[in-house]
Protein backbone atom coordinates (compact mmCIF):
# COMPACT_ATOMS: atom_id res chain seq x y z
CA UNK A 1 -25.03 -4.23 20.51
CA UNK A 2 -24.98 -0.41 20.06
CA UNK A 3 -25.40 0.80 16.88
CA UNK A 4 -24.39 4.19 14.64
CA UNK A 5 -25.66 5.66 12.23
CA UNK A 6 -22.87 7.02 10.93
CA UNK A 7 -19.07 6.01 11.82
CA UNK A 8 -15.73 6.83 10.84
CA UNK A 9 -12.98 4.36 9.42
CA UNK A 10 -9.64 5.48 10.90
CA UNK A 11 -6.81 4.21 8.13
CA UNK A 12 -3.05 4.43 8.93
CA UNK A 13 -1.08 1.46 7.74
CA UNK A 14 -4.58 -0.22 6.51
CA UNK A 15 -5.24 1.64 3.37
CA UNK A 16 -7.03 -0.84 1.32
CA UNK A 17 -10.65 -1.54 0.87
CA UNK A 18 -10.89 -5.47 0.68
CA UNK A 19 -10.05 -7.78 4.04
CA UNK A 20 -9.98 -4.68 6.80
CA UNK A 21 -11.41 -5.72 9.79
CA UNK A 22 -11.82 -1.84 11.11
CA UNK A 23 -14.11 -1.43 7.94
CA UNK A 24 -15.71 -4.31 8.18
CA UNK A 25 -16.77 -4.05 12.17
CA UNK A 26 -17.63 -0.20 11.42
CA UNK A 27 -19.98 -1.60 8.98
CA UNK A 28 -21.31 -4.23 10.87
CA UNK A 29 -23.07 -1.82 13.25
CA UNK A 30 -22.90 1.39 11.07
CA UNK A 31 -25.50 2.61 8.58
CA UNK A 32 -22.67 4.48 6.81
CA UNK A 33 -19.01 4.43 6.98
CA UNK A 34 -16.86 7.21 6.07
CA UNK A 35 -12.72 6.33 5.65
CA UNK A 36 -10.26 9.02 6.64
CA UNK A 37 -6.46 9.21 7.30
CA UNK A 38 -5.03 11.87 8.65
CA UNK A 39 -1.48 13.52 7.93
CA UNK A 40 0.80 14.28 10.40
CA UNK A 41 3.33 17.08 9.16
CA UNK A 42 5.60 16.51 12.53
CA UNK A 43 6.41 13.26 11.34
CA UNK A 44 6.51 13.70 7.60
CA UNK A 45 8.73 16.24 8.02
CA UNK A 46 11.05 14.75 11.10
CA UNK A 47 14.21 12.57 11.15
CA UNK A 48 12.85 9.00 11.12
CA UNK A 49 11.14 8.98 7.93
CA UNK A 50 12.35 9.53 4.29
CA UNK A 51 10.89 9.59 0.63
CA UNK A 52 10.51 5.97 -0.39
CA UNK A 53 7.87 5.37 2.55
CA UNK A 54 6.41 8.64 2.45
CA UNK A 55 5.89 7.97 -1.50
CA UNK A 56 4.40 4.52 -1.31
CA UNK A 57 2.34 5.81 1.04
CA UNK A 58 0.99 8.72 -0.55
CA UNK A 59 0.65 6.56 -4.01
CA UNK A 60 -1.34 3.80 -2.17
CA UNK A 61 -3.74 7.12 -0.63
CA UNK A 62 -3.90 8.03 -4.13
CA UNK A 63 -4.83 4.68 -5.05
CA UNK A 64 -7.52 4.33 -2.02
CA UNK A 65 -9.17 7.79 -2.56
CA UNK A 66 -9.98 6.60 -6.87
CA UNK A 67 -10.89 3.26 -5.43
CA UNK A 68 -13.25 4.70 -3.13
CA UNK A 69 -14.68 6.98 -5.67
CA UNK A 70 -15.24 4.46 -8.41
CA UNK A 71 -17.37 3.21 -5.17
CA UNK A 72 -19.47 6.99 -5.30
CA UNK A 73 -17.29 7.85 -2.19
CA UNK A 74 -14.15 10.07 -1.29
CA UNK A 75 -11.68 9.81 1.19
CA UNK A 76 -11.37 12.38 4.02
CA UNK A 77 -7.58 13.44 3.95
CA UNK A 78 -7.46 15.50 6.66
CA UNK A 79 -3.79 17.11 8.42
CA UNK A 80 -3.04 18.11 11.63
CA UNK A 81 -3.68 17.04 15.20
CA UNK A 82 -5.23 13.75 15.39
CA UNK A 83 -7.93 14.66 17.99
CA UNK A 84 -8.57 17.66 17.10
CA UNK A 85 -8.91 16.59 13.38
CA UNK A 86 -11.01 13.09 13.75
CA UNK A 87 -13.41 15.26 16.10
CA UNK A 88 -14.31 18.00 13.61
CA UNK A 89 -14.70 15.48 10.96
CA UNK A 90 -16.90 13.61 12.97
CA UNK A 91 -18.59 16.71 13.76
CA UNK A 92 -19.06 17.57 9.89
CA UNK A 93 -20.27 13.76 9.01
CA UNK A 94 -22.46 14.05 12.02
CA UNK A 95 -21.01 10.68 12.83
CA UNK A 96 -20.98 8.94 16.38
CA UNK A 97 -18.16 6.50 16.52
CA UNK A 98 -14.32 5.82 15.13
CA UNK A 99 -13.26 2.36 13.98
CA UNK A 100 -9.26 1.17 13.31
CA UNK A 101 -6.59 -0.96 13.39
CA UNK A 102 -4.13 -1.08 16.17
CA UNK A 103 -0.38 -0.57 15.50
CA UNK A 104 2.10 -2.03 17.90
CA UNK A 105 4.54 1.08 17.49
CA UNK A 106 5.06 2.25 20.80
CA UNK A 107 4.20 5.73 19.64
CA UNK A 108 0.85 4.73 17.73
CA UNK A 109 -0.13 3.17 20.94
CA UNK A 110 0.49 6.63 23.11
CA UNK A 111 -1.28 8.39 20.40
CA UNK A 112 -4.33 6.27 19.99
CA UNK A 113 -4.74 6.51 24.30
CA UNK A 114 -4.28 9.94 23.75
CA UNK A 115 -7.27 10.39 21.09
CA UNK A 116 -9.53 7.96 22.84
CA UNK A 117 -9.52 9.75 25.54
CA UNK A 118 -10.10 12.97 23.65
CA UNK A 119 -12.46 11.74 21.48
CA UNK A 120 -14.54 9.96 24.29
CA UNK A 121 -14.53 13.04 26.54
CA UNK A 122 -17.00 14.32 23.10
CA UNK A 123 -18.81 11.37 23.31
CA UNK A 124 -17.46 9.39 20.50
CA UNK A 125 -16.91 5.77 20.82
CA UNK A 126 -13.48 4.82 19.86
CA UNK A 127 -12.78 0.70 19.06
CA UNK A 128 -9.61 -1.00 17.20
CA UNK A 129 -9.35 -4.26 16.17
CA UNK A 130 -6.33 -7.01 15.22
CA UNK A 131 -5.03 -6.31 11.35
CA UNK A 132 -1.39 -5.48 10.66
CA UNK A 133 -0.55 -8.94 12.06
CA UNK A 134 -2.00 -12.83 11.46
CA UNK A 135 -1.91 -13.37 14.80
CA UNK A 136 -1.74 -10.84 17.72
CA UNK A 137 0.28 -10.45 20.58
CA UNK A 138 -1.39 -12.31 22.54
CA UNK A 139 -2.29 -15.08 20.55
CA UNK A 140 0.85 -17.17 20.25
CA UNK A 141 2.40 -17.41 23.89
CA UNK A 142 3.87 -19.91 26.07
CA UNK A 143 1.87 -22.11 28.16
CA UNK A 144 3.37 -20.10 31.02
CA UNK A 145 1.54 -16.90 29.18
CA UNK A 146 5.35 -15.80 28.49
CA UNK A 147 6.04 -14.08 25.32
CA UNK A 148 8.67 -16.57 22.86
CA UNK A 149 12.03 -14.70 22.64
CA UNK A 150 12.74 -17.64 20.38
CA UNK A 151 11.64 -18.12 17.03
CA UNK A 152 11.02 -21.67 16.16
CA UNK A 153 8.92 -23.04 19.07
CA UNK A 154 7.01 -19.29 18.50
CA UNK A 155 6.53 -20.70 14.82
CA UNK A 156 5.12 -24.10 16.11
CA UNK A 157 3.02 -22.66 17.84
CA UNK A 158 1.89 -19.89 15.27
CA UNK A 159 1.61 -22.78 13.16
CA UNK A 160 -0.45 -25.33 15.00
CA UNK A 161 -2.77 -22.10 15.99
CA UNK A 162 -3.28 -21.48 12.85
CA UNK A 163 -4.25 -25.18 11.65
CA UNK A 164 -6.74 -24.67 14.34
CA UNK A 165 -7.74 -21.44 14.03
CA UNK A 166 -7.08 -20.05 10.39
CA UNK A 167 -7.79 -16.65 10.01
CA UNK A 168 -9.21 -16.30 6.70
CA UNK A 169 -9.65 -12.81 4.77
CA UNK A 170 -12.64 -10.59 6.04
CA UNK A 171 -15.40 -10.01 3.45
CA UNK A 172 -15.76 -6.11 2.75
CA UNK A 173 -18.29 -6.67 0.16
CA UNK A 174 -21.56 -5.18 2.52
CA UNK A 175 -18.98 -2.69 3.89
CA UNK A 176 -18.04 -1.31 1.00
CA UNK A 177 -21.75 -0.95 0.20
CA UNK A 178 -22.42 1.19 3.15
CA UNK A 179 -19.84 4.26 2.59
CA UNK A 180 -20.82 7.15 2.57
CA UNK A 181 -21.13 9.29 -0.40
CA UNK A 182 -19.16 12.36 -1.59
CA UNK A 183 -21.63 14.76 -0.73
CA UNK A 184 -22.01 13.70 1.91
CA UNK A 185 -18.03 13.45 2.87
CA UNK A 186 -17.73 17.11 1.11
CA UNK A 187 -14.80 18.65 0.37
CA UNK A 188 -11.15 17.46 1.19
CA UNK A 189 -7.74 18.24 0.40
CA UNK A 190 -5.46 16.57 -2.36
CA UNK A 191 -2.75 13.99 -2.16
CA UNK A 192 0.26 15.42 -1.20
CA UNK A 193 3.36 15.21 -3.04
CA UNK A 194 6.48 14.19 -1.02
CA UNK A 195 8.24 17.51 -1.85
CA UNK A 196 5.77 19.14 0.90
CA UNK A 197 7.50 17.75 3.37
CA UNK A 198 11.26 18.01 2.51
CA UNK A 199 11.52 14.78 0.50
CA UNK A 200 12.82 14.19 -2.71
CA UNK A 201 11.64 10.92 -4.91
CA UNK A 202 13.43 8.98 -7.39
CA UNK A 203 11.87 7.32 -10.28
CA UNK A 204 12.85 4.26 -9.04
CA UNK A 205 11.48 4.28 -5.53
CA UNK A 206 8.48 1.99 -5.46
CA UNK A 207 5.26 2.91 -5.78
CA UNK A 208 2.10 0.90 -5.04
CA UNK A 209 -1.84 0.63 -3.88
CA UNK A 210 -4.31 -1.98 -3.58
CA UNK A 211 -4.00 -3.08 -6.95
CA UNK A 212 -0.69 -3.31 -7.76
CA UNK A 213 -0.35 -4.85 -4.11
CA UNK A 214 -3.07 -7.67 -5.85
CA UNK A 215 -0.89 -8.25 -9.10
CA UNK A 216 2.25 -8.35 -7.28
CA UNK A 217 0.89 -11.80 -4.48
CA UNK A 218 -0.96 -13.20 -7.76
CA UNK A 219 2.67 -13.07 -10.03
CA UNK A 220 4.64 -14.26 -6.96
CA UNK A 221 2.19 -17.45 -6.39
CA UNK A 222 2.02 -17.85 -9.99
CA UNK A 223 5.65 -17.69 -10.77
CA UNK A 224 8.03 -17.33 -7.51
CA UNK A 225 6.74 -19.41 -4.53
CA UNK A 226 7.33 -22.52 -5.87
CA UNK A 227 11.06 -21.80 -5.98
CA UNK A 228 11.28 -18.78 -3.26
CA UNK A 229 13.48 -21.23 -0.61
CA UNK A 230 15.92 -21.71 -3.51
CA UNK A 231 16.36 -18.37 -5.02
CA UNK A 232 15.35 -15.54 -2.16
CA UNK A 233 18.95 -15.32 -1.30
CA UNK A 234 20.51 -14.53 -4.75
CA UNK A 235 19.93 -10.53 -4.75
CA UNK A 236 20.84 -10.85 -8.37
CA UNK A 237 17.99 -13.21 -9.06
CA UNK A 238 14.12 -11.46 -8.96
CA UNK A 239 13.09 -14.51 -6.34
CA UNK A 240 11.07 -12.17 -3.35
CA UNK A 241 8.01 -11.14 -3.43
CA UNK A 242 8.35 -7.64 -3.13
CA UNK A 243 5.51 -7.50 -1.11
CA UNK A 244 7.05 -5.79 1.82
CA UNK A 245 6.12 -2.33 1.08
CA UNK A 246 2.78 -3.07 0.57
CA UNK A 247 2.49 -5.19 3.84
CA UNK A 248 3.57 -2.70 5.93
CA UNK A 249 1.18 0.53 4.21
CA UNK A 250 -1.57 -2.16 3.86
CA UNK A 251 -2.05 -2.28 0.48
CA UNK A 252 -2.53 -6.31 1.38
CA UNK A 253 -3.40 -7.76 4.45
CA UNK A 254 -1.09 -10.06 6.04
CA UNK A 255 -4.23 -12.87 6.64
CA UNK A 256 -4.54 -12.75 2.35
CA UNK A 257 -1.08 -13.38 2.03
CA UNK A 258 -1.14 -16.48 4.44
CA UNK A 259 -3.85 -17.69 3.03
CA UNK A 260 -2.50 -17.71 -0.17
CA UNK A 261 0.87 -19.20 0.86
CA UNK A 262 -0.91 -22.22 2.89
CA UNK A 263 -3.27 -22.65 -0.92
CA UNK A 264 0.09 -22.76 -2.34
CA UNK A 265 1.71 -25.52 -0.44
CA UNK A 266 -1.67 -27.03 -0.14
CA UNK A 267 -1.67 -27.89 -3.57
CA UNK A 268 2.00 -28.83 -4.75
CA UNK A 269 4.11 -31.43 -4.77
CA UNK A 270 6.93 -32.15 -1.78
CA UNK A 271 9.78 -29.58 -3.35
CA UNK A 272 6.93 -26.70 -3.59
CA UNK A 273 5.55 -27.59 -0.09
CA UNK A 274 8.90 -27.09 1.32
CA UNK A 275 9.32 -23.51 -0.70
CA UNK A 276 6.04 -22.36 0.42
CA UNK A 277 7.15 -23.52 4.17
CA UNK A 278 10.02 -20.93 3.83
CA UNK A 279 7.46 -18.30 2.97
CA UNK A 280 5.17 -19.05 5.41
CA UNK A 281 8.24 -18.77 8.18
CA UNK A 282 9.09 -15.27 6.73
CA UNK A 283 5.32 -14.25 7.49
CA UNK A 284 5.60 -15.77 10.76
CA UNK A 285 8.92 -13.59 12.03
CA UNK A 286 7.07 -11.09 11.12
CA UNK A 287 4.35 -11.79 13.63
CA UNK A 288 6.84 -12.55 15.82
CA UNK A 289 9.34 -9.29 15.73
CA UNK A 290 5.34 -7.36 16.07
CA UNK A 291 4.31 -9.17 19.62
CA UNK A 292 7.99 -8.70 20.78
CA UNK A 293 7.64 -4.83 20.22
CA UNK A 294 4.06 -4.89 22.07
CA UNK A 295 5.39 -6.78 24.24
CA UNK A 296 8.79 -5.23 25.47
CA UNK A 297 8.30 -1.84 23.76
CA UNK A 298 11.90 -0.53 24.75
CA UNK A 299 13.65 -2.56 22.05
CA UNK A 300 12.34 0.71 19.98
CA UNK A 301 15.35 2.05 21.74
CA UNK A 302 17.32 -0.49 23.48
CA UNK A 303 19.25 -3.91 23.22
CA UNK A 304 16.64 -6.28 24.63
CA UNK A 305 19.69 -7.92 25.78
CA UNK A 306 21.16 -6.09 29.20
CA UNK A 307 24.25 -7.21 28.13
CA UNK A 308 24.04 -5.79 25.19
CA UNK A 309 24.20 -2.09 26.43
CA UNK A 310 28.26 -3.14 27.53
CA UNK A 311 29.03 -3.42 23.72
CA UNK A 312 31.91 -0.92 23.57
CA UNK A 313 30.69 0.44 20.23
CA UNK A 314 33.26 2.87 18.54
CA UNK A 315 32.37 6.17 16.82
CA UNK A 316 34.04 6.97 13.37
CA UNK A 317 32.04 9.08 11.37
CA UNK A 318 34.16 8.72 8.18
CA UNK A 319 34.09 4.97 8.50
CA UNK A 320 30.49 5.18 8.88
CA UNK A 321 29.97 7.91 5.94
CA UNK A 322 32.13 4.91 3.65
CA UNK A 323 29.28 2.11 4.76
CA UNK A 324 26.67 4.37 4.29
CA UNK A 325 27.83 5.93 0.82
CA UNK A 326 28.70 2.15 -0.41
CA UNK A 327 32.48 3.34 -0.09
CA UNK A 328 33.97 0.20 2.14
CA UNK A 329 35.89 -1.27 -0.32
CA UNK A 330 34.08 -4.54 0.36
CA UNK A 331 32.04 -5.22 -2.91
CA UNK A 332 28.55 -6.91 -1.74
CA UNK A 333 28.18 -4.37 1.15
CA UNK A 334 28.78 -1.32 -1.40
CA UNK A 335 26.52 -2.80 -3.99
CA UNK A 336 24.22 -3.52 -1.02
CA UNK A 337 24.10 0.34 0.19
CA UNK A 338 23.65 1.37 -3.46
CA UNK A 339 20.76 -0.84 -4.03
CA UNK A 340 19.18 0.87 -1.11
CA UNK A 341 20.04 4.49 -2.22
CA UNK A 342 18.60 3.68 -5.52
CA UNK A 343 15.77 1.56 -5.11
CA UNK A 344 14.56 2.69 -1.13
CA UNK A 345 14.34 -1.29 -0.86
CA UNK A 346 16.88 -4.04 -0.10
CA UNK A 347 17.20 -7.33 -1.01
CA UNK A 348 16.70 -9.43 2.77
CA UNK A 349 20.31 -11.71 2.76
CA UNK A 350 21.73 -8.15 2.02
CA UNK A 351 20.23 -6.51 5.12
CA UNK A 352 21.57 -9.46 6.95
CA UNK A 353 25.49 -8.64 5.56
CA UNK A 354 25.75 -4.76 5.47
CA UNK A 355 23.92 -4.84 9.06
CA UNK A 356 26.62 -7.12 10.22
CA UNK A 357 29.09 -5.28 8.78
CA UNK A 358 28.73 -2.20 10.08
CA UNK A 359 27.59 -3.83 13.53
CA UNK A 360 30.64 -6.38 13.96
CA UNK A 361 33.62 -5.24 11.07
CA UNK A 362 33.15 -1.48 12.17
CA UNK A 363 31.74 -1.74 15.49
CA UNK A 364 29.04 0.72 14.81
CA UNK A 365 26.20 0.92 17.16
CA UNK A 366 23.53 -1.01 15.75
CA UNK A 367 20.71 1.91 16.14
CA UNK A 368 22.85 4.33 13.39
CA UNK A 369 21.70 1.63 10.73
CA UNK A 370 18.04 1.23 11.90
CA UNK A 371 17.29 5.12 11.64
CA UNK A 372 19.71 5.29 7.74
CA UNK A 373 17.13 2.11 7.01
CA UNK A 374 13.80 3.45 8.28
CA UNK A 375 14.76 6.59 6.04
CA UNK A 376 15.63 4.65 3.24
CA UNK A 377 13.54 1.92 3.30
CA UNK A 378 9.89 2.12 1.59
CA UNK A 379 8.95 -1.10 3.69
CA UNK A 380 10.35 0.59 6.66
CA UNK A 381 8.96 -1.02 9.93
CA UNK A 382 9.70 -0.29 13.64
CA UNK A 383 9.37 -3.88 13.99
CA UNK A 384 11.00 -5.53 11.59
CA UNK A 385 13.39 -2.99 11.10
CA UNK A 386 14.68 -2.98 14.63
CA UNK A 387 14.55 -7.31 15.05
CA UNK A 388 16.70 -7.78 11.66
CA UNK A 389 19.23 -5.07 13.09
CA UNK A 390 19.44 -6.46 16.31
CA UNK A 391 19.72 -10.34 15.62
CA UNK A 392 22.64 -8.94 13.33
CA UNK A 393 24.14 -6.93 16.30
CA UNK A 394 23.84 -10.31 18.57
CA UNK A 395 21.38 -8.13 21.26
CA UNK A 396 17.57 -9.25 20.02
CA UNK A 397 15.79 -11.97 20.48
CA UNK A 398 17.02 -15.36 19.16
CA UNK A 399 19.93 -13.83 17.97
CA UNK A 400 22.83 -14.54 16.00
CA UNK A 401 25.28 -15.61 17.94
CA UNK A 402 28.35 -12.78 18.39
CA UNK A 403 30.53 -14.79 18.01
CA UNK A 404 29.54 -15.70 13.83
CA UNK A 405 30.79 -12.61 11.47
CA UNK A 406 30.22 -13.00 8.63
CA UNK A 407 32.96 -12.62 5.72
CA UNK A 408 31.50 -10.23 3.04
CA UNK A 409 33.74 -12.17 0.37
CA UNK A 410 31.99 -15.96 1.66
CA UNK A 411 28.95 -14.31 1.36
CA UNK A 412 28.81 -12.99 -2.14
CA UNK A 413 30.90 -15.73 -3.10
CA UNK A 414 27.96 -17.48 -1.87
CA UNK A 415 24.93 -15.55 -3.34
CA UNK A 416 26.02 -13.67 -5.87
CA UNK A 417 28.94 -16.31 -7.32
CA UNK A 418 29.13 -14.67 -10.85
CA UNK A 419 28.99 -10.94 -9.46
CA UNK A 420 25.93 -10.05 -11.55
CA UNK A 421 24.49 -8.09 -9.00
CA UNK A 422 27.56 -6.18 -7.92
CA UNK A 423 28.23 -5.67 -11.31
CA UNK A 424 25.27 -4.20 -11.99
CA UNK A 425 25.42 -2.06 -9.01
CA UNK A 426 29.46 -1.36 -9.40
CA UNK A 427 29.99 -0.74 -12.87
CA UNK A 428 33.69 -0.33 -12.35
CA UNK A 429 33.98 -3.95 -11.32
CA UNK A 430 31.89 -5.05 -14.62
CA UNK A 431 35.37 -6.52 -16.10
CA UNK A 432 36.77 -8.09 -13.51
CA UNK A 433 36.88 -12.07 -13.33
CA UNK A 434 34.47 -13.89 -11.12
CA UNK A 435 36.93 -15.47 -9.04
CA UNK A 436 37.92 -11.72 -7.98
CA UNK A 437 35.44 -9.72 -8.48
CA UNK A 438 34.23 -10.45 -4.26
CA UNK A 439 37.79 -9.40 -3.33
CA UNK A 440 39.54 -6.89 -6.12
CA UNK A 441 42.50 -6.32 -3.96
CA UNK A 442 43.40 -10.24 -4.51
CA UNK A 443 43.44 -9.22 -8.23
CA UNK A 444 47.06 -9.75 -9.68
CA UNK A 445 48.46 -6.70 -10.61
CA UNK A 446 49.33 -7.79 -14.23
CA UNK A 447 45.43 -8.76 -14.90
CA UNK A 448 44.86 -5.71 -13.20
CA UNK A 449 47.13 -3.67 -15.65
CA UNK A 450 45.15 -5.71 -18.79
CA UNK A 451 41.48 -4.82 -17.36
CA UNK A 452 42.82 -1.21 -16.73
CA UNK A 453 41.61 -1.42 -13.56
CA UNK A 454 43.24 -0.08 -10.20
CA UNK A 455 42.51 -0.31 -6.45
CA UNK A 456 42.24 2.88 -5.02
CA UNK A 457 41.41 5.05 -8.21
CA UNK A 458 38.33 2.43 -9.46
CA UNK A 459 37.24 1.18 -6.89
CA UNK A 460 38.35 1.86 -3.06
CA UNK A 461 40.50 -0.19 -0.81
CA UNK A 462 39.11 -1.82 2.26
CA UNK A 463 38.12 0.26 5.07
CA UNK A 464 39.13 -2.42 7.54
CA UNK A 465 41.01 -5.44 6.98
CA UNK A 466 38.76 -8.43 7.92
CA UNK A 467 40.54 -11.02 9.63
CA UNK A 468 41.36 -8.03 12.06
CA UNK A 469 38.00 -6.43 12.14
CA UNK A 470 36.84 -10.04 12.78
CA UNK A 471 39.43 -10.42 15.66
CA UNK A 472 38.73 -6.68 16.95
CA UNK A 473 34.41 -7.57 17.02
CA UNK A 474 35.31 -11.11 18.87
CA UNK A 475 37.51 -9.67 21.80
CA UNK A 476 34.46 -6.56 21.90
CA UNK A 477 31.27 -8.10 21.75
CA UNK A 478 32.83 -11.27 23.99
CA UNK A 479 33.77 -9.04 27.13
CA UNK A 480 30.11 -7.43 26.98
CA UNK A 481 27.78 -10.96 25.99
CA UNK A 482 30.14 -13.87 26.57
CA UNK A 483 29.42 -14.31 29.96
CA UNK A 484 27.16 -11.87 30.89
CA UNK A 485 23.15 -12.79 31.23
CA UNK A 486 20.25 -10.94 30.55
């Protein structure tokens, strides 16, 4: 086994201390480990990224670098050119190998060939190791050696790999031991702010590092999973876990969040078991959108469907400038959009409903969405991102079949009955009755006259009628996937 006496941990969307297999393997052969991440101003400052993610992430660097000097060591934040920047550090450290975690983005794996072959052409050993997901891409397939490109046998079989193969958290406790010190580190530059780059935060974009990422799993074990299949679809009801953002910039590692979901349903009664089970399942699609993207890497730009590419999309920009501005005139899809301008994060059933709405009731192609949502979103993932969009557009894997629209007034009638959270998120609609308040055009016009409230100054008028959008989406997406075969 070759040894170093000095190697570098890469970070990227790993930036926490505890359970990192990159840190731990550096260690394992390392004398001293030295943790750097390096900024990439092309991408901070181009079109598919926006303030939410580019403020968790800085916050959670922020978070890493005191972390690591409460430990006597620093992190090296370097900025630039990957290559270029890993060797000179390497150079400084006088270190002889680079240790991270691989990243099934299509363009993190061009990159990382691209600085492995740099780097080794210096003579510095490159290795990456499985982190971002529970299992990898490999690791769940058919017996065939097929990838699943449906979900529930993949989750069997996720399932009964991991009851034989459970994939515990990775002690860092001798890793952390062996980094290096600040003197010997030197130097480095600040934490950005977002502003740097073009991007503007809100207050209320979330912010987050290793220990917040901690509190937030131990409150949601303590006080949500037991009731998370009940409540995660009420967006007016606190019932997720929040810990999206944090799973995707590392803060937590997905194996510590299975583990503590199987503990859970391990030790409660039939009702919790079957809560944690819808926890575990959300893990699991995770795993499972990841492989896909390794797997068949032009979904990053493509219908994995052929047939999907025959969707006669239609291109409005002022009907799209209404869903994206929360200005349909459908309630739950405007409160939806404004949660997301507000917050940069989305409740999950309301992903599902402005996605389809914009996919199926305005015949938007699905890709406008999943670039507004990777700049909005401070959990954005390539991933995830692009599977939710595309099972709502009917041209991903396991997807939802084209032919099933769903009606924006069922579906807050259905998870937000009361209209607390479009209330809260449409103040204008704060007086009107329950029974209306999913559909304020049905509101008589007398009530309408008592509440002082009226359709078209208040509040806007549908964009699109639905039981003609509805019509319009069957006839459009049945000529393209109705018949047609991938």
């Amino acid at each position: 086994m070759t040894t170093y006496r000095r190697s570098i941990v890469w970070l990227r969307r790993d930036l926490r201390l505890h359970d990192n297999v990159a840190l731990a393997r550096a260690a394992a052969v390392s004398d001293e480990v030295v943790c750097a991440f390096v900024l990439d101003p092309e991408l901070l400052r181009g079109p598919r990224v926006g303030a939410p993610i580019v403020g968790f992430f800085f916050s959670a660097l922020a978070g890493l670098r005191a972390s690591l000097r409460e430990h006597g060591s620093d992190l090296a934040l370097l900025e630039g050119d990957f290559a270029e920047e890993l060797a000179a550090l390497a150079k400084r450290v006088d270190a002889q190998a680079v240790f991270a975690n691989e990243d099934y983005d299509p363009s993190a794996i061009a990159r990382d060939a691209a600085v492995t072959k740099a780097l080794g052409a210096r003579g510095i050993a490159v290795q990456f190791s499985t982190d971002h997901v529970y299992m990898g891409a490999d690791d769940v397939v058919q017996e065939s050696g097929k990838i699943y490109t449906v979900f529930t046998p993949y989750r069997k079989r996720w399932t009964a790999t991991h009851e034989r193969e459970p994939r515990g958290p990775i002690a860092t406790r001798t890793a952390i031991g062996k980094l290096a010190s600040r003197a010997t580190i030197g130097a480095t530059r600040d934490v950005p702010e977002p502003a740097k780059y073009g991007h503007t935060m809100l207050p209320t974009y979330p912010l987050g590092d290793e220990a917040t990422a901690k509190k937030a799993l131990t409150a949601f074990i303590k006080a949500k999973i037991d009731t998370y299949g009940e409540h995660r679809n009420d967006p007016a009801l606190d019932g997720t876990s929040h810990l999206s953002p944090h799973l995707r910039a590392g803060t937590i590692s997905i194996r510590t969040c299975v583990a503590a979901a199987f503990d859970a349903r391990a030790n409660g009664d039939e009702t919790q078991r079957k809560n944690a089970d819808v926890w575990i399942a959300e893990l699991a699609w995770r795993d499972f959108y990841q492989q896909l993207l390794k797997h068949v890497p032009r979904v990053a730009d493509e219908p994995f469907l052929a047939s999907g590419k025959k969707i006669a999309y239609i291109a409005n920009d002022a009907e799209y400038a209404a869903w994206e501005e929360g200005r349909t005139g459908y309630p739950i899809v405007d409160a939806a959009m404004r949660q997301i301008a507000t917050y940069g994060w989305m409740h999950n059933r309301l992903r599902m409903i402005v996605a389809s709405f914009l996919t199926k009731h305005q015949l938007h192609d699905y890709r406008e969405g999943e670039r507004y949502f990777e700049r909005q979103l401070a959990d954005a993932d390539l991933a995830a991102n692009n599977g939710g969009w595309q099972w709502s557009a009917s041209t991903g894997v396991d997807p939802q079949p084209y032919f099933r629209v769903f009606s924006p007034m069922l579906q807050g009638q259905n998870y937000d009955p009361e209209g607390t959270f479009v209330k809260a998120m449409l103040p204008a609609l704060a007086k009107l009755p329950p029974k209306y308040v999913h559909a304020p055009w049905t509101l008589p016009p007398v009530l309408a006259a008592d509440l002082g409230f009226e359709l078209g100054r208040d509040y806007p008028e549908p964009i699109v009628d639905h039981a003609v959008a509805r019509a319009r989406a069957l006839d459009t997406y049945g000529k393209a996937l109705a018949r047609v075969k991938s």
